[in-house]
C-alpha atoms as a PDB file:
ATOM      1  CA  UNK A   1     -40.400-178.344 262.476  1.00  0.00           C
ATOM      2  CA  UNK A   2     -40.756-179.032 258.564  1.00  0.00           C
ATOM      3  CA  UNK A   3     -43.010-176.159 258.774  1.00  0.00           C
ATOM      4  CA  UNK A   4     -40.164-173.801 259.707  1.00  0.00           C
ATOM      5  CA  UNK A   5     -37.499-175.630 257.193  1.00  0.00           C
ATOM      6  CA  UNK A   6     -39.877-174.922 254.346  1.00  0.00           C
ATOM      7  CA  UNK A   7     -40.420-171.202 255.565  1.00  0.00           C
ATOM      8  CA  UNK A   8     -36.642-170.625 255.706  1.00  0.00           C
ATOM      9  CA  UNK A   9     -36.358-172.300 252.383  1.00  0.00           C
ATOM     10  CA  UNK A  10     -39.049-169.981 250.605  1.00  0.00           C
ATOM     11  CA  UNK A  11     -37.045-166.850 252.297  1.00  0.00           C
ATOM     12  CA  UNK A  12     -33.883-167.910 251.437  1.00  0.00           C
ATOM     13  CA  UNK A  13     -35.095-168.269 247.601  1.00  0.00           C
ATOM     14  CA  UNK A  14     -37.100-164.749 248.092  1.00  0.00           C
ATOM     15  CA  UNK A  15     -34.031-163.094 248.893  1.00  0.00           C
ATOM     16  CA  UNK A  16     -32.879-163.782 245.385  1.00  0.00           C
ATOM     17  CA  UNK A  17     -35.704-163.286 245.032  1.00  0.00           C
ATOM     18  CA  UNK A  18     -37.059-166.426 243.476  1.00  0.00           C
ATOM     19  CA  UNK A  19     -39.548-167.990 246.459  1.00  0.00           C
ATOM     20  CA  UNK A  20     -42.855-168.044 245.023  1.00  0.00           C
ATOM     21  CA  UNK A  21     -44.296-168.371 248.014  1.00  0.00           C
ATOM     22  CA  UNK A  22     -43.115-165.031 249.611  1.00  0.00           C
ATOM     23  CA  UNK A  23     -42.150-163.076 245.952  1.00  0.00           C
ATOM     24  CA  UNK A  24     -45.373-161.056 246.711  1.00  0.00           C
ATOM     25  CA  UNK A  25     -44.107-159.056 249.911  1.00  0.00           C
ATOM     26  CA  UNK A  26     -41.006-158.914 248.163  1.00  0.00           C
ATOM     27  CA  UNK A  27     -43.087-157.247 244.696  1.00  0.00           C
ATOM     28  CA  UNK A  28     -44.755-155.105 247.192  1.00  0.00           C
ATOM     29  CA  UNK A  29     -42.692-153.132 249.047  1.00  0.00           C
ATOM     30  CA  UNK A  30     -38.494-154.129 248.672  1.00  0.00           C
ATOM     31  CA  UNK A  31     -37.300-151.808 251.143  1.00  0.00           C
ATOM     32  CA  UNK A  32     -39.708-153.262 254.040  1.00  0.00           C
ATOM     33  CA  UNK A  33     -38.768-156.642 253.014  1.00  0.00           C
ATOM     34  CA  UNK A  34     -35.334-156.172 253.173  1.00  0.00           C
ATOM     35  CA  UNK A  35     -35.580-154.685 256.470  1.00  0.00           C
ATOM     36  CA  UNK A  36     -37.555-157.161 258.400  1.00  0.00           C
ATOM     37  CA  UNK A  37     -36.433-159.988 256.671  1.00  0.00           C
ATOM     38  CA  UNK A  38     -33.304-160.221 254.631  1.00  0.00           C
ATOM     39  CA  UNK A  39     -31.664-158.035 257.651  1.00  0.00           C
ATOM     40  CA  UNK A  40     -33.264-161.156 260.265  1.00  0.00           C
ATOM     41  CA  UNK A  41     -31.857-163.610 258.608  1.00  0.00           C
ATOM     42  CA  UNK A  42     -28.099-161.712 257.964  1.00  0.00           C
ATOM     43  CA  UNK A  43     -28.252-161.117 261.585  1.00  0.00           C
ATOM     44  CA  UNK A  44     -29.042-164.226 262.619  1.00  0.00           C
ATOM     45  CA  UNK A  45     -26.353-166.257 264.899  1.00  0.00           C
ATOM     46  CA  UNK A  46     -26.027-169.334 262.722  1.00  0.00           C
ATOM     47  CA  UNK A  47     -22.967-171.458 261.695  1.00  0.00           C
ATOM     48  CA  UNK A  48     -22.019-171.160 257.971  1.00  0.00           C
ATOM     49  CA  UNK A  49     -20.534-174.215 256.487  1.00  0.00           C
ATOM     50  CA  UNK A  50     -17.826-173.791 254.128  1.00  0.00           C
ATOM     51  CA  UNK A  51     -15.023-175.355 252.367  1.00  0.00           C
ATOM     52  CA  UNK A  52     -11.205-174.977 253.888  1.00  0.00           C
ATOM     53  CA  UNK A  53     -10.027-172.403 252.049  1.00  0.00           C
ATOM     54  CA  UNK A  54     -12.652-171.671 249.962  1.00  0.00           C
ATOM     55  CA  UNK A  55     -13.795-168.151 249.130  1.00  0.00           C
ATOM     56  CA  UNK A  56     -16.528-168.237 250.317  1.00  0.00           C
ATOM     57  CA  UNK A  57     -14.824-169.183 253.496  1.00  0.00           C
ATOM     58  CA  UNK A  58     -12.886-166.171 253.734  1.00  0.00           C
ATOM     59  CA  UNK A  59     -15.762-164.124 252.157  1.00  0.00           C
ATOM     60  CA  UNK A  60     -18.255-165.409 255.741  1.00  0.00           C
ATOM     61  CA  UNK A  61     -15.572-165.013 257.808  1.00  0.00           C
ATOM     62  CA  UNK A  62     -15.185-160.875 256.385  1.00  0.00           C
ATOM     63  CA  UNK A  63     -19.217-160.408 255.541  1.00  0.00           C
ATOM     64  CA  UNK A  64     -20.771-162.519 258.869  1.00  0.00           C
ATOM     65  CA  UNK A  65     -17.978-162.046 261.413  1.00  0.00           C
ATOM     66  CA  UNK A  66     -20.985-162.928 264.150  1.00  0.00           C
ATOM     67  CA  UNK A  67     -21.701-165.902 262.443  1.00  0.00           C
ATOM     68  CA  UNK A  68     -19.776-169.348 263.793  1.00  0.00           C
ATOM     69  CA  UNK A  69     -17.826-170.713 259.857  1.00  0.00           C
ATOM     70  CA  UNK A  70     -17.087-174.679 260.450  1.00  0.00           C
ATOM     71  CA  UNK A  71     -15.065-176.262 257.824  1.00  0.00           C
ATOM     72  CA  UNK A  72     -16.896-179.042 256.248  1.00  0.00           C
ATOM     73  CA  UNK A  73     -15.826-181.245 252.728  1.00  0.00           C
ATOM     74  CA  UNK A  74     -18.647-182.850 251.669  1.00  0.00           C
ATOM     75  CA  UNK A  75     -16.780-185.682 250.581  1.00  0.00           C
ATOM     76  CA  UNK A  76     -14.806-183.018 248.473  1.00  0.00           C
ATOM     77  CA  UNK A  77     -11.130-183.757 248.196  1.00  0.00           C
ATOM     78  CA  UNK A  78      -8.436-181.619 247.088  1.00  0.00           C
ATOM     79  CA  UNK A  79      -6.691-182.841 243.387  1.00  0.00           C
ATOM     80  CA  UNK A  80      -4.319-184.991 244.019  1.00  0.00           C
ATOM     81  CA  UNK A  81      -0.893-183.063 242.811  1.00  0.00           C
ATOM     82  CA  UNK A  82       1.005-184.312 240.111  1.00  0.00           C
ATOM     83  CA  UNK A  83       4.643-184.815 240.331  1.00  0.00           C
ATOM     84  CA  UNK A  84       7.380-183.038 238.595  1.00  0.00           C
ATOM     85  CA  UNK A  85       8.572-186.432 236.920  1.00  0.00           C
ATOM     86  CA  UNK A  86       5.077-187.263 235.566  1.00  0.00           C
END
């Protein structure tokens, strides 16, 4: 399995592209790449985890509507609002 984390990892910094490890392909030919694997992986049934009302959660819900979004904080909390009187 850490085999598969680290091969999603290198794709998901190629389609920057930035993955050393698959920037060659990428160099190579751009237009195959994209095709069979930037278009896998946007395909791909996968749950996107996003901030309530974030951006980017209304940009995954518009961009992947296939893709399951869960709302997730991350320990993140909203800023306490300040009152009128302070």
């Amino acid at each position: 399995m850490g085999g598969a984390v680290h091969l999603e990892s290198g794709y998901c910094l190629a389609v920057c592209p930035g993955g050393e490890d698959v920037l060659g392909p990428y160099l190579d030919d751009r237009k195959t790449f994209m095709d069979t694997v930037l278009r896998l992986l946007q395909d791909k049934k996968e749950t996107l985890y996003v901030l309530p009302g974030s951006h980017a959660q209304e940009y995954a819900q518009r961009r992947f509507p296939h893709k399951p979004v869960k709302e997730v904080t991350g320990g993140w909390q909203p800023p306490a609002k300040r009152s009128a009187s302070g």
